[in-house]
Protein backbone atom coordinates (compact mmCIF):
# COMPACT_ATOMS: atom_id res chain seq x y z
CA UNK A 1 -16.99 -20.07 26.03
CA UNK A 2 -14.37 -22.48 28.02
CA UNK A 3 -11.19 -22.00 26.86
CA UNK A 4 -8.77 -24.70 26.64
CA UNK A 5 -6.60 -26.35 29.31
CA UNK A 6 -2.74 -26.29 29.04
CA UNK A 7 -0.18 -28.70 29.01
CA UNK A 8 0.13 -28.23 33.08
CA UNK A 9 -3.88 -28.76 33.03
CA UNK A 10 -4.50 -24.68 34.25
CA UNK A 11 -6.80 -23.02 32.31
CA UNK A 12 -5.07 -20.74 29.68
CA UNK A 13 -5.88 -17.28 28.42
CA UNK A 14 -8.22 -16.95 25.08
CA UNK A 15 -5.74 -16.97 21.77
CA UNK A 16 -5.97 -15.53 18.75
CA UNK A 17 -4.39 -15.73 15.37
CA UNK A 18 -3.81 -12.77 13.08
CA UNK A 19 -3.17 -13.76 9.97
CA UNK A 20 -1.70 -11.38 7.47
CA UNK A 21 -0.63 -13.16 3.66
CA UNK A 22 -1.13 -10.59 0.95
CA UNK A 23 0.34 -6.60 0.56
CA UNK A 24 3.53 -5.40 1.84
CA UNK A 25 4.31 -1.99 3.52
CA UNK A 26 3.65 -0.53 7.07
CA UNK A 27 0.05 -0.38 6.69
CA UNK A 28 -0.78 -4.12 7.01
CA UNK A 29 1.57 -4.71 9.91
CA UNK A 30 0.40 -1.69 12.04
CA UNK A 31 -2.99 -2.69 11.09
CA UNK A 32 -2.14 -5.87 12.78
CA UNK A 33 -0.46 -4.73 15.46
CA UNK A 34 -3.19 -1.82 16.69
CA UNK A 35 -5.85 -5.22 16.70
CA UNK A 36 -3.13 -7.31 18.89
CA UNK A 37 -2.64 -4.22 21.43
CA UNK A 38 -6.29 -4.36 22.16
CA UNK A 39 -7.33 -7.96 22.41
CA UNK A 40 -3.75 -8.37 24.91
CA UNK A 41 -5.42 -5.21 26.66
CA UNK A 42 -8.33 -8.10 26.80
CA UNK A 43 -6.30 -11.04 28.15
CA UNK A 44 -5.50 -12.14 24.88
CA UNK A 45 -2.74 -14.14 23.20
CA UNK A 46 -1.38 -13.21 20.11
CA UNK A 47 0.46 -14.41 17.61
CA UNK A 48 0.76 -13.72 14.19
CA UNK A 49 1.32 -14.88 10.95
CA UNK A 50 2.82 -12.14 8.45
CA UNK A 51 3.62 -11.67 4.95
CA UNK A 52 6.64 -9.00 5.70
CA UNK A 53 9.72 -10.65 6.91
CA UNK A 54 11.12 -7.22 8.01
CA UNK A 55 8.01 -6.80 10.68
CA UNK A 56 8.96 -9.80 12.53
CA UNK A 57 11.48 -8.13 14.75
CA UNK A 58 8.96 -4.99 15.30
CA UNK A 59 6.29 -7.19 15.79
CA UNK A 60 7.60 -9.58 19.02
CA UNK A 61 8.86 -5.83 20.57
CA UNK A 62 5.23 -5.24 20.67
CA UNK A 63 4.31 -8.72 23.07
CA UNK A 64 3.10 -10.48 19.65
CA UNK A 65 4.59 -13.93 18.73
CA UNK A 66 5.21 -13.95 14.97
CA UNK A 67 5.19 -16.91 11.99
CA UNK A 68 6.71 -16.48 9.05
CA UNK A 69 3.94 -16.81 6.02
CA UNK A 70 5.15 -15.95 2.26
CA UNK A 71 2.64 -18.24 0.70
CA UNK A 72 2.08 -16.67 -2.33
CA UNK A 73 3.88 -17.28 -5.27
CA UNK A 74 3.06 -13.62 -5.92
CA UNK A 75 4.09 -12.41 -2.49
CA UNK A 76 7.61 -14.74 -2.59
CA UNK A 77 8.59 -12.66 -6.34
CA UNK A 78 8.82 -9.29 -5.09
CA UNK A 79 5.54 -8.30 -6.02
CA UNK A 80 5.37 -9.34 -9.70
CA UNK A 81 1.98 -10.67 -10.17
CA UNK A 82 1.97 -13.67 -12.38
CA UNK A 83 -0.15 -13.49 -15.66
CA UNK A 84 -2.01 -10.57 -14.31
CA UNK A 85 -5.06 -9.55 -15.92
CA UNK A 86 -7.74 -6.71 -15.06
CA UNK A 87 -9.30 -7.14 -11.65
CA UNK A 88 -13.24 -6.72 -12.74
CA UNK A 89 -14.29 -8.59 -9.37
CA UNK A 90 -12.62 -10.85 -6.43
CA UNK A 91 -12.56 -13.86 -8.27
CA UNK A 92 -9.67 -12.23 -10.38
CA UNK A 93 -7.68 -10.71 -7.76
CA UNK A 94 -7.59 -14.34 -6.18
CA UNK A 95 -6.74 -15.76 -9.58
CA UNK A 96 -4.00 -12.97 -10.25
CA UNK A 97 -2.25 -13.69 -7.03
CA UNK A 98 -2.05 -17.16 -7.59
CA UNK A 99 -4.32 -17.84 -4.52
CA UNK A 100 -6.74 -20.32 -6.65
CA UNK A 101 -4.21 -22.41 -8.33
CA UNK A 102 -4.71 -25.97 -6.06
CA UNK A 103 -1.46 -26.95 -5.23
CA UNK A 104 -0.46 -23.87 -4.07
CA UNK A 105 -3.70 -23.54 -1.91
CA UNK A 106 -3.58 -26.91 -0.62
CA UNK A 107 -0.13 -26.09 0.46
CA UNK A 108 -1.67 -22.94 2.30
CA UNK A 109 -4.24 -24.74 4.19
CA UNK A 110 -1.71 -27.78 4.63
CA UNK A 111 0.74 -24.54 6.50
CA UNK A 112 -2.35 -23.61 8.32
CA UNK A 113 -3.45 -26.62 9.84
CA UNK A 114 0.15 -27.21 11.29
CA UNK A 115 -0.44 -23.69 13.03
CA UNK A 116 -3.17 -24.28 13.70
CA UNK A 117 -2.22 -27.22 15.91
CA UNK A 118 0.50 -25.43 17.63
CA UNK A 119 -1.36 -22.34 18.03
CA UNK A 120 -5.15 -23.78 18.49
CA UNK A 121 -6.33 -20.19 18.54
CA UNK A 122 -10.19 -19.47 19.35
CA UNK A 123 -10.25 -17.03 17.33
CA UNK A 124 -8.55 -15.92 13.74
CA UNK A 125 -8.26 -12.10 12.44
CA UNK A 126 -7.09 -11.84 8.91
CA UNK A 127 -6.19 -8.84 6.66
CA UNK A 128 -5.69 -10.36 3.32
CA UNK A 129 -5.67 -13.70 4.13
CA UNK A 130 -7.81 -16.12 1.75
CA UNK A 131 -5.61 -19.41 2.96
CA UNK A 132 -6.14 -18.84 6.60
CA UNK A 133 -10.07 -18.12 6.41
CA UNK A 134 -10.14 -21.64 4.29
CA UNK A 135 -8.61 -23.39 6.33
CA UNK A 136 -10.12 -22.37 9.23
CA UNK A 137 -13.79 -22.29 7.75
CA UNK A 138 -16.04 -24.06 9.86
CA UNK A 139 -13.35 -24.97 12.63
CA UNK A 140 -12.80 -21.27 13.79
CA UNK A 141 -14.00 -18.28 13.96
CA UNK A 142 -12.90 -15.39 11.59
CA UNK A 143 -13.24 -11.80 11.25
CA UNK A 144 -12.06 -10.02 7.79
CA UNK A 145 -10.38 -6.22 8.40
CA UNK A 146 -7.92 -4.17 6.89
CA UNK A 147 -7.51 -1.61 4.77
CA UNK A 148 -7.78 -3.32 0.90
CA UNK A 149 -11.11 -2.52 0.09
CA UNK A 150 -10.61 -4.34 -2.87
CA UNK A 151 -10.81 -7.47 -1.15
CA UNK A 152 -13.25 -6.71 0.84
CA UNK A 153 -16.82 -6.80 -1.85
CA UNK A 154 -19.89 -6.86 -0.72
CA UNK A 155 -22.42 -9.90 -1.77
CA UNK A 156 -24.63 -8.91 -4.82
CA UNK A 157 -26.82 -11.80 -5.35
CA UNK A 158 -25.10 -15.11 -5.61
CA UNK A 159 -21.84 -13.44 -6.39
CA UNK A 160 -18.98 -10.95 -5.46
CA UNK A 161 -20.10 -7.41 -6.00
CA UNK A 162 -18.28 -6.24 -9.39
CA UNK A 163 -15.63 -3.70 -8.92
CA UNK A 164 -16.40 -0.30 -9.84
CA UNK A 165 -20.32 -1.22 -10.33
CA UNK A 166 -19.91 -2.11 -13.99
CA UNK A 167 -20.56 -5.39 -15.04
CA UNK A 168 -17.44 -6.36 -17.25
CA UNK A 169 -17.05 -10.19 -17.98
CA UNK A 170 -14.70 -11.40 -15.20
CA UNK A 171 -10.91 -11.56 -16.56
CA UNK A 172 -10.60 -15.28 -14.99
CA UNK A 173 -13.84 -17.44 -15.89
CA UNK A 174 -15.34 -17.74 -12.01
CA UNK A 175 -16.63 -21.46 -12.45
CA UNK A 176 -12.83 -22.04 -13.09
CA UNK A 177 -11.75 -20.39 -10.17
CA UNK A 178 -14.26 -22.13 -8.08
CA UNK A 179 -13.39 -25.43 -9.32
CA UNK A 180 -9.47 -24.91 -8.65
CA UNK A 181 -10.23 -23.59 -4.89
CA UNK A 182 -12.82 -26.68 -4.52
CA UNK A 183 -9.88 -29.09 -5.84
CA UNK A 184 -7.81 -28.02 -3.27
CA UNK A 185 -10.27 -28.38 -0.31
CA UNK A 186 -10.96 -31.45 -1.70
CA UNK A 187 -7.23 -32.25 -1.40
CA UNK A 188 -7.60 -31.09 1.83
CA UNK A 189 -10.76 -33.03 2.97
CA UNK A 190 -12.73 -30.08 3.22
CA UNK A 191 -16.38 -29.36 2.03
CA UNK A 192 -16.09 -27.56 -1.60
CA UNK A 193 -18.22 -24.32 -1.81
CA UNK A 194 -20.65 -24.04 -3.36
CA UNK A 195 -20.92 -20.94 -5.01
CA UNK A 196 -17.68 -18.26 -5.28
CA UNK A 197 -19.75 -15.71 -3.12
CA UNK A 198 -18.61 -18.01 -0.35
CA UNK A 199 -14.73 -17.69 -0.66
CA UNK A 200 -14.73 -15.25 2.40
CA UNK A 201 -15.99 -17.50 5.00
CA UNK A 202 -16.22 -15.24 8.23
CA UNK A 203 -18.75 -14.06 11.26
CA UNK A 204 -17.68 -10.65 10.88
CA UNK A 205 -16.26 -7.82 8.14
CA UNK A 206 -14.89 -4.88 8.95
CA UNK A 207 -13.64 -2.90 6.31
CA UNK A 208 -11.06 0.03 7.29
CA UNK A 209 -11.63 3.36 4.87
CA UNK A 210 -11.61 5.85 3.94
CA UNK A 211 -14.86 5.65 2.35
CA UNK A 212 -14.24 7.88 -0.43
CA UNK A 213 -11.87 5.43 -2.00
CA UNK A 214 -14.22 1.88 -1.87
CA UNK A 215 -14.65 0.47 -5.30
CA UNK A 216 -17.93 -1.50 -4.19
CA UNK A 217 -19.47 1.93 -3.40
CA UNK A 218 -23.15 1.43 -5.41
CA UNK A 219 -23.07 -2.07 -3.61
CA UNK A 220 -21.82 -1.79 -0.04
CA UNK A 221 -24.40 -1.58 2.75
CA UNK A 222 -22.35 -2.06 5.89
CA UNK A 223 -20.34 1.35 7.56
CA UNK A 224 -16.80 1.22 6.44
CA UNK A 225 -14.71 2.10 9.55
CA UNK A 226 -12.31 5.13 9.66
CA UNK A 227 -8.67 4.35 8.34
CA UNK A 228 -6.16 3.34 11.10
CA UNK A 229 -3.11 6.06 11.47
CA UNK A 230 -2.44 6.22 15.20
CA UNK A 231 0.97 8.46 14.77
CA UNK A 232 -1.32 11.22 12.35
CA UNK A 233 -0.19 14.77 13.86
CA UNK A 234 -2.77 16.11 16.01
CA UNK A 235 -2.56 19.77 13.50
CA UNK A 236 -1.27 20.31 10.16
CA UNK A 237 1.93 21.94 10.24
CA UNK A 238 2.07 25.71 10.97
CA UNK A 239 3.97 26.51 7.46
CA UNK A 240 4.13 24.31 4.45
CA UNK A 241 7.56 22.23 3.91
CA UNK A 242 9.69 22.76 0.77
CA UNK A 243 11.05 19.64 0.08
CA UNK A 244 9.61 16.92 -2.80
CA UNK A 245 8.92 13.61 -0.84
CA UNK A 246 8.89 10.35 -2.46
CA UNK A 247 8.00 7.72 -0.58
CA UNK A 248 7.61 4.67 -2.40
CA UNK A 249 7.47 0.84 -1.92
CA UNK A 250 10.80 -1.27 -2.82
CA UNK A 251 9.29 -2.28 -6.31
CA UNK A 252 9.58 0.88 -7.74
CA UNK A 253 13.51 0.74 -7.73
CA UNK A 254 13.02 -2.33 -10.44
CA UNK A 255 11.80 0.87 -13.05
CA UNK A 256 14.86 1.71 -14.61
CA UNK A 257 12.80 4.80 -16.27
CA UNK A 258 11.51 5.52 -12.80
CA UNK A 259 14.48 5.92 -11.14
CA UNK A 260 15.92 8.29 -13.38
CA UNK A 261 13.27 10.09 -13.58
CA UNK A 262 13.39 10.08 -9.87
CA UNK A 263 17.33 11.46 -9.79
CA UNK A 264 16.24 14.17 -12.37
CA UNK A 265 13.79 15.92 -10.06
CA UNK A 266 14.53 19.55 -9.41
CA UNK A 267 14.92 21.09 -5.30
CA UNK A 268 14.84 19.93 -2.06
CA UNK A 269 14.62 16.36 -2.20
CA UNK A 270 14.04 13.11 0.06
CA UNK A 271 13.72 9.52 -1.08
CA UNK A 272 12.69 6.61 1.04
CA UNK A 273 12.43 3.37 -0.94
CA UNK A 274 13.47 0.43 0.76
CA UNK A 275 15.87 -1.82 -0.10
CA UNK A 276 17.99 0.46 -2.68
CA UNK A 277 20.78 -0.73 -3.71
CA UNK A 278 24.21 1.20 -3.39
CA UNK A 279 24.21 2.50 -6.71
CA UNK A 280 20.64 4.17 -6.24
CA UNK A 281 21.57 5.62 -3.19
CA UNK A 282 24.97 6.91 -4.56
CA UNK A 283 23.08 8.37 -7.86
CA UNK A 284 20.45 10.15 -5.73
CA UNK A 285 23.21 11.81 -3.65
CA UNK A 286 24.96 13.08 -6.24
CA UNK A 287 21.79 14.40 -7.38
CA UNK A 288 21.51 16.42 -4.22
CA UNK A 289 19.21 14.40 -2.66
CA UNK A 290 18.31 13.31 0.52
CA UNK A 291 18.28 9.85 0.92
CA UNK A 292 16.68 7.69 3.71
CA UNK A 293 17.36 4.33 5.38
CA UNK A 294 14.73 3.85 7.95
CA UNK A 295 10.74 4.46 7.14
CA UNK A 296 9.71 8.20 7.34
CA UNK A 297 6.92 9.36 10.62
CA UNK A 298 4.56 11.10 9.50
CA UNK A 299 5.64 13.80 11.89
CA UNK A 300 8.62 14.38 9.47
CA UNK A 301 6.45 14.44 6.25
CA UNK A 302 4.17 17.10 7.84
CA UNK A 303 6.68 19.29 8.69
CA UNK A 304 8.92 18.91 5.29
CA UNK A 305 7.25 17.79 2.45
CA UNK A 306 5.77 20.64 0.01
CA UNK A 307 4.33 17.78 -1.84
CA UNK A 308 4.21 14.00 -1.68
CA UNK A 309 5.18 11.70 -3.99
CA UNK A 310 3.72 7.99 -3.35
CA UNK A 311 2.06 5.12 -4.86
CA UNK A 312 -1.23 5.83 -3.11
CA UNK A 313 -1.35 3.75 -0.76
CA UNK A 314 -5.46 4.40 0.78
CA UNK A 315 -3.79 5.70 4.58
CA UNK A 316 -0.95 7.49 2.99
CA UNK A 317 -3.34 9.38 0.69
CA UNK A 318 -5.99 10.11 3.81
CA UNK A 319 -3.32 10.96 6.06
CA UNK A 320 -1.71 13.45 3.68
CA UNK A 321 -5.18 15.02 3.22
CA UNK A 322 -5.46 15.27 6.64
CA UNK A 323 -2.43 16.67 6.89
CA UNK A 324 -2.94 19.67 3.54
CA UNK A 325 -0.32 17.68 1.61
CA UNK A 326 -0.64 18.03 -2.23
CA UNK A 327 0.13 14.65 -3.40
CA UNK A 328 1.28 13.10 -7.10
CA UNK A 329 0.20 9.81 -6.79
CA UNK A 330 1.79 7.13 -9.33
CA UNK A 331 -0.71 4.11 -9.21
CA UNK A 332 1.07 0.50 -9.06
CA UNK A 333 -2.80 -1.40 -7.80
CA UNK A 334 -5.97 -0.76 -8.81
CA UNK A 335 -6.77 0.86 -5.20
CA UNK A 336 -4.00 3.11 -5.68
CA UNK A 337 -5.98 4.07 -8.61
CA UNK A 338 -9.13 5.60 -6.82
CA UNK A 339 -7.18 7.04 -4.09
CA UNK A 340 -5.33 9.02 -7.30
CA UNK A 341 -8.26 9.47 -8.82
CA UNK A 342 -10.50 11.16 -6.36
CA UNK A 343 -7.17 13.61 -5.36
CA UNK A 344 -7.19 14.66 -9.41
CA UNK A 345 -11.37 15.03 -8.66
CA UNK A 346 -10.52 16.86 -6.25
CA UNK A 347 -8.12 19.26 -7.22
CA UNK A 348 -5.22 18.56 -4.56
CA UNK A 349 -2.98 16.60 -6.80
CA UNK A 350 -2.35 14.44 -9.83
CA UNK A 351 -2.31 10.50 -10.89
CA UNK A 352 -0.69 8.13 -12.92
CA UNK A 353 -0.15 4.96 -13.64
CA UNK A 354 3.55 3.80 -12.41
CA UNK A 355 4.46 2.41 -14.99
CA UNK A 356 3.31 4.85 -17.43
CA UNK A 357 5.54 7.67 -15.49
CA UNK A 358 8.80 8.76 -17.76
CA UNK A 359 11.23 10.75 -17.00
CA UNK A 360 10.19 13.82 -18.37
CA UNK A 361 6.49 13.47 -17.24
CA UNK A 362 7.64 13.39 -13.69
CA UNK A 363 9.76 16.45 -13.70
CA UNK A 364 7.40 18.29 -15.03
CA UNK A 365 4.60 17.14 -12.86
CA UNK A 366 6.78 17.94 -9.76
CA UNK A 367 7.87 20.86 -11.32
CA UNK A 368 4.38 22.05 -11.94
CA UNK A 369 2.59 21.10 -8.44
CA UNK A 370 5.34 22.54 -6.59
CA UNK A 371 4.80 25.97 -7.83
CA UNK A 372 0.94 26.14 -7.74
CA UNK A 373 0.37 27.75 -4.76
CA UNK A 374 -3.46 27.72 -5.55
CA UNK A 375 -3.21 23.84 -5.25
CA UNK A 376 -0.99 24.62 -1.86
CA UNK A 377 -3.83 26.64 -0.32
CA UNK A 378 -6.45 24.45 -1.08
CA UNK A 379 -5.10 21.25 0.59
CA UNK A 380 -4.10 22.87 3.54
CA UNK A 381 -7.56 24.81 3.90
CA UNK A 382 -9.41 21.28 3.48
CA UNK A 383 -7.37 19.88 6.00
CA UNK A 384 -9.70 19.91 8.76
CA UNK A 385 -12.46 18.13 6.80
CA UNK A 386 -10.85 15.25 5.73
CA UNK A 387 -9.22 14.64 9.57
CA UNK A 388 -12.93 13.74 10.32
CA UNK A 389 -12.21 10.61 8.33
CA UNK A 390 -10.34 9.25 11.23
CA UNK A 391 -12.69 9.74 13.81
CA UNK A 392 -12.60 6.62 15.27
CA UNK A 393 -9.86 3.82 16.05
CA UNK A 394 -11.22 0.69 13.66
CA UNK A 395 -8.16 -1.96 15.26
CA UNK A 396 -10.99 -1.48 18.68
CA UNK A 397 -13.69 -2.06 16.98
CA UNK A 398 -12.08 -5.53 15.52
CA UNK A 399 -11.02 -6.20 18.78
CA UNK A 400 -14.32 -5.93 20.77
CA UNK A 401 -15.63 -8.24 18.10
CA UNK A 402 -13.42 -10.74 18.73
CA UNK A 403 -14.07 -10.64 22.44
CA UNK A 404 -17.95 -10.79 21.36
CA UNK A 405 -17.57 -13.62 19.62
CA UNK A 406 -16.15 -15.21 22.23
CA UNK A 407 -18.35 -13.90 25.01
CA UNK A 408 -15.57 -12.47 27.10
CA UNK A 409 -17.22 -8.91 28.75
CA UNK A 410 -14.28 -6.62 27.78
CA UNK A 411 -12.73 -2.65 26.85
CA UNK A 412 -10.96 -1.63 24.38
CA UNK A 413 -7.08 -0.54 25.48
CA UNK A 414 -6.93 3.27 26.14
CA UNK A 415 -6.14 5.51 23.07
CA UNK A 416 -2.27 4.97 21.49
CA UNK A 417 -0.28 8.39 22.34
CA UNK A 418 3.05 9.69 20.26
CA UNK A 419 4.48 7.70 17.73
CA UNK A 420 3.30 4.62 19.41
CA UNK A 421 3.01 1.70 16.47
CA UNK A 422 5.93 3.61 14.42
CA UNK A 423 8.11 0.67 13.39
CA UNK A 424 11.93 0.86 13.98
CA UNK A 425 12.68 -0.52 10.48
């Protein structure tokens, strides 16, 4: 391929676009930013388009230029899904976030072709990002990664895989969906799909694991890549931590019954859940807790934590099994779910739904899975099995793709060290 000339007629390095629209928390963004270290390693360009105002600043230190994209209704309403109903395929997740209703998708592709302008990228990488592969589909070139498996199904047929191979009547009728997303390309003078197996128009899909918690499993045929946690200690840590962890997304402080149950918890306690507000943070104190401003490193959580309390986020749970973490896992998306529900298979922790957690419940819980030091032992002695699940550094595979794609003969950047990719937030 030729890439384009510049203003000052030179010829200009390739460019690429990562777009990132849907999901907050560290995960997305370092996803992001592990793909951008290896395609600038490549003579790449980078900019990117995220969905977490607080990873702009984090993201430029890193050499990547950085758009602001809350396009969402969803995403711009701290995470309250409107008129949510059960996610039984894709169709439903796209209707849940608001991502089919026309306006709001014509005003996504209308965002996208301005960027698309200023940027003209050769390539676009998205994690989440349904606007971005429409507007770009058949203009540029997209790959699909990340780490939501959910939104990431396999073709079955002439349709989306169904989640969790059952076949339960979609929640949103799919010809309705269809016909909202076709309004809006039509809006947009693009050519409507034609069926709703086509709504993730790409040349590549690489799906980030682990594995053990895909919801497509009976349908998926292509290798799901390891999960992406380039600051994972290299061992577990030599003696089990005594404190209670809980490390939770800034949602969870809207619970009322949540957050008390949260200031009732018994021991050694630390809390990081961003954006608390001073009355939280005062009420936890008083409670004898330790309470944190900045994001925890994983290094810290190794070392400390006698069990983990999170919403189950898919690298937080691998990690901490890679790490012999028991882990109580209170479920806020249906991913979080399967991640809860294979530790409870398993026998290295417990699951519930977030909402469902009271006060009580939770003390107990903690109460209970601190002192079972059965449970203890057998996380730390499985350990080593489940740090084979990140054999391999998924952001390089994404990246050689892209450089395939383009036909520019290229390595991958050598392996991160430390705590490179930990965020400063």
């Amino acid at each position: 391929m030729t890439f384009g000339l510049g203003r000052t007629g030179s010829k200009r390095r390739p460019r690429a676009l990562l777009a990132w629209e849907i999901g907050a928390g560290f995960t997305h963004s370092r996803n992001l930013a592990g793909v951008a270290r290896h395609l600038r390693h490549m003579g790449f360009d980078c900019v990117a388009a995220v969905a977490d105002p607080r990873f702009e600043t984090w993201a430029r230190s890193l050499g990547v230029d950085v758009v602001q994209t809350y396009l969402w209704p969803a995403m711009r309403s701290t995470g309250v899904l409107p008129e949510q109903r059960p996610n039984h395929v894709l169709t439903d997740v796209l209707a849940n976030y608001a991502v089919s209703r026309p306006a709001d998708l014509a005003a996504a592709i209308a965002h996208y072709d301005t960027l698309f302008r200023l940027v003209e990228p050769d390539v676009l990488l998205c994690e989440n990002a349904f606007g971005a592969l429409l507007a770009a589909r058949g203009r540029i070139p997209a790959i699909v990664y990340g780490s939501t498996l959910l939104f990431m199904p396999p073709v079955s047929g002439d349709a989306f895989a169904p989640i969790d191979s059952g076949e339960p009547e979609p929640s949103w009728p799919i010809d309705g969906v269809l016909d909202d997303i076709n309004a809006a390309l039509g809006a947009s003078a693009r050519i409507p799909l034609d069926r709703a197996a086509d709504l993730l128009p790409c040349e590549a899909m690489c799906p980030f694991g682990p594995a053990a918690f895909d919801p497509y499993t009976s349908f998926r045929t292509e290798r799901i890549l390891s999960p992406f946690c380039p600051d994972l200690p290299d061992e577990i840590a030599p003696h089990p931590g005594d404190e209670t962890i809980v490390y939770l997304h800034d949602v969870a402080s809207l619970s009322a019954p949540l957050m008390d149950a949260i200031a009732a918890l018994r021991g050694p306690t630390r809390v990081y859940i961003p954006s608390l507000n001073d009355e939280l943070r005062a009420r936890f104190r008083s409670s004898g807790h330790a309470v944190e401003d900045r994001m925890l490193p994983l290094s810290l959580i190794a070392t400390r934590a006698g069990l983990l309390v999170h919403q189950g986020g898919v690298t937080m749970t691998a990690a901490a099994l890679a790490l012999g973490l028991p882990q109580l896992i209170l479920a806020r998306f249906h991913e979080n779910g399967l991640a809860g529900a294979y530790i409870a298979r398993e026998g290295l922790g417990e699951v519930l739904r977030m909402d469902h957690a009271t006060r009580d419940w939770l003390v107990d819980a903690v109460a209970r899975l601190r002192a079972d030091r059965a449970l203890a032992e057998r996380a730390r002695a499985r350990a080593p099995e489940f740090r084979e699940w990140f054999a391999d550094d998924p952001t390089a595979v994404v990246a050689m793709k892209a450089a395939e794609m383009l036909n520019i003969r290229a390595t991958p950047a050598p392996p991160a060290t430390g705590e490179w990719l930990w965020s400063p937030i």
